[in-house]
Every structure is written in structure tokens, then in C-alpha cells.
Protein backbone atom coordinates (compact mmCIF):
# COMPACT_ATOMS: atom_id res chain seq x y z
CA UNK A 1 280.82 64.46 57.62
CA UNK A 2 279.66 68.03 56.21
CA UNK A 3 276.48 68.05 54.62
CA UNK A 4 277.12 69.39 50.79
CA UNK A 5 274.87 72.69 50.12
CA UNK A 6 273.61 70.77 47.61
CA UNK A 7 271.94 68.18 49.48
CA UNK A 8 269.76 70.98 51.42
CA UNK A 9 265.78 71.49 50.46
CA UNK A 10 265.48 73.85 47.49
CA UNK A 11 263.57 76.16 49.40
CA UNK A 12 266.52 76.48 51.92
CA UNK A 13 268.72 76.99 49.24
CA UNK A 14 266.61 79.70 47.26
CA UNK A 15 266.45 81.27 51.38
CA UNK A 16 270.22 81.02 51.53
CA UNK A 17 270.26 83.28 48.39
CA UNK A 18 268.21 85.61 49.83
CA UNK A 19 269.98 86.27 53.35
CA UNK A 20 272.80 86.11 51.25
CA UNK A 21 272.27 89.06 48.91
CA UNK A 22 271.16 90.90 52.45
CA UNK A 23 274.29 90.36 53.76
CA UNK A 24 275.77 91.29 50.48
CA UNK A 25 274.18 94.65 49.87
CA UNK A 26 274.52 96.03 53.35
CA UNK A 27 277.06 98.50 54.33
CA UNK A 28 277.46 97.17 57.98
CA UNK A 29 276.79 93.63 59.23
CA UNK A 30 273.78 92.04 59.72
CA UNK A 31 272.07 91.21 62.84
CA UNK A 32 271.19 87.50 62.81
CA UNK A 33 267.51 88.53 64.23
CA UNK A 34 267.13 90.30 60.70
CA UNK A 35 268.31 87.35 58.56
CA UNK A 36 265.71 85.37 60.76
CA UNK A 37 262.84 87.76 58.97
CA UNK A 38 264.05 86.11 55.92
CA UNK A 39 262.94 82.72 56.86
CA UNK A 40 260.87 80.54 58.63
CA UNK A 41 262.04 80.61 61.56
CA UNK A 42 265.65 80.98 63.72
CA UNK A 43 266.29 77.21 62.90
CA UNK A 44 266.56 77.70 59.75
CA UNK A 45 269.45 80.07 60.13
CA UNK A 46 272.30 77.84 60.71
CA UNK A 47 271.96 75.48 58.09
CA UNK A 48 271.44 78.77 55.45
CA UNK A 49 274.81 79.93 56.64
CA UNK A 50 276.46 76.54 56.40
CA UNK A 51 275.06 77.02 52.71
CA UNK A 52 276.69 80.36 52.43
CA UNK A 53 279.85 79.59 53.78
CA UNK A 54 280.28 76.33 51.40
CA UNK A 55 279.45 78.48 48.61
CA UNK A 56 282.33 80.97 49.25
CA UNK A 57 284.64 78.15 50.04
CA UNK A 58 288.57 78.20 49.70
CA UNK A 59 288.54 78.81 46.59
CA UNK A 60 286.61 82.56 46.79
CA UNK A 61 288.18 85.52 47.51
CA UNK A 62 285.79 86.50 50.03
CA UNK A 63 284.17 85.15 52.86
CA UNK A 64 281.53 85.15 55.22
CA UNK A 65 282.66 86.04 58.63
CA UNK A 66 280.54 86.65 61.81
CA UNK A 67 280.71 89.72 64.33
CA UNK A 68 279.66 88.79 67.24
CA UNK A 69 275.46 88.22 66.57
CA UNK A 70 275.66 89.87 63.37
CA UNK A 71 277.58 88.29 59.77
CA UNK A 72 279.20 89.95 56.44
CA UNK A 73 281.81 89.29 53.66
CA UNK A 74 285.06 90.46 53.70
CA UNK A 75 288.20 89.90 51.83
CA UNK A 76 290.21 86.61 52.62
CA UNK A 77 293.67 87.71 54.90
CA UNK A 78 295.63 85.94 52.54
CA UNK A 79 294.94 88.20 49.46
CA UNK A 80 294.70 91.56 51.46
CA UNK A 81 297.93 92.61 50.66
CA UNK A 82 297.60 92.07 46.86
CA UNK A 83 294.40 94.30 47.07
CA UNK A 84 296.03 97.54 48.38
CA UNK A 85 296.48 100.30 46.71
CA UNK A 86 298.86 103.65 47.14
CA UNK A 87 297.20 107.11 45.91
CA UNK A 88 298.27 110.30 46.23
CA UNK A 89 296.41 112.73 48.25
CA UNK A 90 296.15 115.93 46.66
CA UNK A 91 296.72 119.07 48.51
CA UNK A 92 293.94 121.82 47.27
CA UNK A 93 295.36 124.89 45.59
CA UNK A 94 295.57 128.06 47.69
CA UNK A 95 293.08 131.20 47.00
CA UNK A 96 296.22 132.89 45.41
CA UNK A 97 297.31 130.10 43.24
CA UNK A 98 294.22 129.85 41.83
CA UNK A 99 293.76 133.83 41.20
CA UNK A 100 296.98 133.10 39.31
CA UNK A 101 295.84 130.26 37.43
CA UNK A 102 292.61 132.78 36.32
CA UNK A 103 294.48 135.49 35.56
CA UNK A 104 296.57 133.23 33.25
CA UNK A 105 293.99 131.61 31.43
CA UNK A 106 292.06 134.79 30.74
CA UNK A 107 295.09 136.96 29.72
CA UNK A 108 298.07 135.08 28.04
CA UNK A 109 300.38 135.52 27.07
CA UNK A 110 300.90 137.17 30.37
CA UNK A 111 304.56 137.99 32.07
CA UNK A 112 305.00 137.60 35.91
CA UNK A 113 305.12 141.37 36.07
CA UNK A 114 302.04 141.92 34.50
CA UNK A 115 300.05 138.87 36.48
CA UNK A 116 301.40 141.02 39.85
CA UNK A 117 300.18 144.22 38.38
CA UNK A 118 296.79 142.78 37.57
CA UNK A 119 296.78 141.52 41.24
CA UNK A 120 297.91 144.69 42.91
CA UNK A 121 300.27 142.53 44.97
CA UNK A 122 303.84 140.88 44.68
CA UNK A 123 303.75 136.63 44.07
CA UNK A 124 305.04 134.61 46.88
CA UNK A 125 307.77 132.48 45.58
CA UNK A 126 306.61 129.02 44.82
CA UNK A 127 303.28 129.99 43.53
CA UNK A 128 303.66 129.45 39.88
CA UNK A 129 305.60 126.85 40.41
CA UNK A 130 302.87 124.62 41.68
CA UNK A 131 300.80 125.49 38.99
CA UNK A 132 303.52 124.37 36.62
CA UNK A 133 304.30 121.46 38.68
CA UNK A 134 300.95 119.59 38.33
CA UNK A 135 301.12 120.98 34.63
CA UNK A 136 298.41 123.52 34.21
CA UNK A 137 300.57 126.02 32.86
CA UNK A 138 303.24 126.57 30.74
CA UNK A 139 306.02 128.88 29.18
CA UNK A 140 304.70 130.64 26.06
CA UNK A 141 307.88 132.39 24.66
CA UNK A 142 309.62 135.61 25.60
CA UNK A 143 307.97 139.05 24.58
CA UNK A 144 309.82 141.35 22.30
CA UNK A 145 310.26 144.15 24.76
CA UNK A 146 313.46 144.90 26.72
CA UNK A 147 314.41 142.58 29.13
CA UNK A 148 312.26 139.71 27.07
CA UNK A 149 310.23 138.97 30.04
CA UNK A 150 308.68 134.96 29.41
CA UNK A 151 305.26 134.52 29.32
CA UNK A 152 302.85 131.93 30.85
CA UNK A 153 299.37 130.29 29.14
CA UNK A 154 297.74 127.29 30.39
CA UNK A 155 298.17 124.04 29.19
CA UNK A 156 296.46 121.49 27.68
CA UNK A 157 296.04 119.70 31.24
CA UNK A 158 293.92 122.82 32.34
CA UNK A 159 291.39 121.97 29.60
CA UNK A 160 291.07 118.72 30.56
CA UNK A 161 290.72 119.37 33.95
CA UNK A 162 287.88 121.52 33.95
CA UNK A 163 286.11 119.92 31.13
CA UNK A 164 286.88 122.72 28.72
CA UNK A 165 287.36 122.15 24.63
CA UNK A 166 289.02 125.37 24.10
CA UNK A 167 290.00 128.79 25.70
CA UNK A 168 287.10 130.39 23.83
CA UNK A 169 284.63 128.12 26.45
CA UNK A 170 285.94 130.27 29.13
CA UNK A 171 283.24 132.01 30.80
CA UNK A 172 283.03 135.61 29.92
CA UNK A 173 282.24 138.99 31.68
CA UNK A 174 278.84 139.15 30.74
CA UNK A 175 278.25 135.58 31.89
CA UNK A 176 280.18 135.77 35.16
CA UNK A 177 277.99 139.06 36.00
CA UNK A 178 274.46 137.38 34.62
CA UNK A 179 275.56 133.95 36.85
CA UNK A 180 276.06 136.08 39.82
CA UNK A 181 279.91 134.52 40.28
CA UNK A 182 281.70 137.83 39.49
CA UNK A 183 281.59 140.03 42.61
CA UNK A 184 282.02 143.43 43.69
CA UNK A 185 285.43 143.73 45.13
CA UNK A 186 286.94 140.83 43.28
CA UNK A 187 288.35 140.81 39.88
CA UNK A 188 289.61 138.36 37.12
CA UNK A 189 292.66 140.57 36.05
CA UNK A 190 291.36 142.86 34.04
CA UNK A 191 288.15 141.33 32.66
CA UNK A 192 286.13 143.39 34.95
CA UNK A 193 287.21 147.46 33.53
CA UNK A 194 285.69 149.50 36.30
CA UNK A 195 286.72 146.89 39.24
CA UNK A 196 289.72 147.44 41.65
CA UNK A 197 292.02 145.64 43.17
CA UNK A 198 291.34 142.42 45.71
CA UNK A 199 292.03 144.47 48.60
CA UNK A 200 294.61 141.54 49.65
CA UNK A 201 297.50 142.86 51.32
CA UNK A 202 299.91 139.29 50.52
CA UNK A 203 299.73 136.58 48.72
CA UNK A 204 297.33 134.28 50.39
CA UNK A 205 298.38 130.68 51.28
CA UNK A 206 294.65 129.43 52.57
CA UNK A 207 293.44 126.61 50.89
CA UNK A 208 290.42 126.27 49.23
CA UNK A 209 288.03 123.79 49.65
CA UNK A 210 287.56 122.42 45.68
CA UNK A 211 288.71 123.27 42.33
CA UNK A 212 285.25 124.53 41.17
CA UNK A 213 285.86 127.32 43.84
CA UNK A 214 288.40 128.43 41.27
CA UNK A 215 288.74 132.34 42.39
CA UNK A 216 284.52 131.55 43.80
CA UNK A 217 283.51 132.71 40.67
CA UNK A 218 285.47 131.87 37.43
CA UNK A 219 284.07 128.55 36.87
CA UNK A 220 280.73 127.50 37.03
CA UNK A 221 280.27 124.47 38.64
CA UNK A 222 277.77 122.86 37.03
CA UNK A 223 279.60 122.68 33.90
CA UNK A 224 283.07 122.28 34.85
CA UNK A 225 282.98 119.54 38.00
CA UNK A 226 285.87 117.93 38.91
CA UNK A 227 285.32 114.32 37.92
CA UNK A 228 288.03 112.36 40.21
CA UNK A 229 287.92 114.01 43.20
């Protein structure tokens, strides 16, 4: 007949919590040599995992399992599956989509014409449609000059995603120059008067490693971090 936990010594059983908050807080498992450290001695060891083990009985959804000489918890088999979860991996924005995105939010209403002027280079098809995809930016009405080009701003998303309460919280020119982040040889449309163009010869399609990389300068990362990442 199995002894009950609760007819072990209470020093074994005030042990058993120890070993089994060790076991509990480490990342990997635990060598049984280190457990011993906890007790006595290395007899002691077998009944504090018998105490363990009855504690997380059928009725837990973990367990303690043993690896070879070494033990841990891990999730029961039989709820696994109801544990799993799906998430979406999120491809990072190119360099170019993101000099789009910066262009937009410091000059809209803006037409498509006017954001490939500002670059000095022609938009790859596809480019603001990602950033109208994931909802960062959106149509702002046609301008009232022939042809009635449409216009892009951001949208409220973009706000939220870099931890801004308004447009007006935008970094300016002044700032970006006195934080170092705006750059000869790179320009935020035309924010920077006496700057040229990027010097890119096509829209660029390598990835950056982070949004608060936007253009390597627009945002300052210590106030606008991405918080789910």
C-alpha cells in the first residue's frame, strides 16, 4: 500500500517543499545530486519525491517527470493539445516600406506621386499595399487638382503602434538632428531642406531588423518600443 504524503515527518514534508520549488523555478531539470544539497542526506530523496509526485496527482495538470538522473514538471500528455496555441509570425517591414510609412506620417495628405518625388525613386508595386494591409495607413480623399490624385495619412493603428497620442508627438527636425537619428545622406521627405536624395537606385526589399529601426532614425526608441514583439 502507498504511504499517503501526509503520513511523512513534517520536516520531510517542509524538505519536499523545498526541492520542490527548486525543481519548480529552474529552467532545465534538476540533477538529483543538487536536490540531495537540500536535505539530509540521498535517502531522503526518494521518499521527498514520492511526496511530490502524490501532491501533483491525477488530478493536476502537471507533473513531475524524471530525465534520466535529473527531475522537472511538465504538462500532462493528455491536456497538451488543449494548451497549443497558433500565432502569426510577422514578417518585418522592408527599409523602403518603412521610408514610405515616414514620409506619410510626416507629410499627409501626400499623393503617390509626391511620396516618389520626395524619394527620388519610383515605388515597387505592393509597397503601400502592405502598409495598408496591416492598417497603418489610409486613404485621405482626392486633391482638387487635375487628375484628383488620392491621398494617404496614417491611421489610427500607427498611433497605437508606436505609442504615439497624436501626429503632433512626432519627432521633429530639430529633435531628430539634437538625438543624432537624422543623418547626412538620409532624409525624411522633405523635413530635412538642405538634404538630398537617399542615393537608392530601387526600391529596397531588405528587411529590417525591428520597427523602432523605422527609417534608423525617425523614431526614438526609447519612447516608442514595440510592446508585443
Amino acid at each position: 500500500m502507498t504511504k499517503s504524503y501526509t503520513e511523512f515527518p513534517e520536516a520531510l514534508l517542509q524538505k519536499s517543499k523545498v526541492v520542490e520549488a527548486v525543481i519548480f523555478a529552474s529552467a532545465v531539470p534538476v540533477k538529483a545530486r543538487d536536490l540531495v544539497a537540500y536535505l539530509a542526506d540521498e535517502s531522503e530523496l526518494s521518499a521527498v519525491i514520492s511526496i511530490i509526485e502524490e501532491r501533483y496527482g491525477a488530478f493536476s495538470g502537471v507533473e513531475l517527470v524524471r530525465r534520466e538522473d535529473a527531475y522537472a514538471f511538465r504538462t500532462r500528455p493528455e491536456i497538451a493539445e488543449a494548451l497549443s496555441i497558433d500565432r502569426q509570425v510577422e514578417r518585418p517591414l522592408s527599409r523602403a516600406a518603412m521610408e514610405v510609412l515616414a514620409i506619410i506620417a510626416y507629410h499627409q495628405p501626400v499623393t503617390r506621386a509626391e511620396i516618389e518625388e520626395i524619394r527620388g525613386i519610383s515605388l515597387s508595386k505592393g509597397t503601400m499595399d502592405i502598409l495598408l494591409e496591416i492598417g497603418w495607413i489610409k486613404p485621405k480623399g482626392r486633391r482638387r487638382t487635375p487628375g484628383r490624385p488620392l491621398t494617404w495619412g496614417t491611421a489610427p493603428a500607427f498611433l497605437d503602434h508606436f505609442g504615439l497620442e497624436a501626429l503632433d508627438a512626432l519627432p521633429g527636425m530639430e529633435e531628430l538632428k539634437s538625438s543624432g537619428l537624422l543623418r547626412k545622406g538620409i532624409v525624411l521627405g522633405g523635413l530635412g531642406e538642405g538634404d538630398n536624395q537617399t542615393g537608392l537606385d530601387a526600391d529596397e526589399d531588405d528587411a529590417i531588423g525591428s520597427d523602432e529601426d523605422l527609417l534608423e532614425m525617425a523614431f526614438d526608441e526609447t519612447e516608442f518600443a514595440d510592446e508585443d514583439r
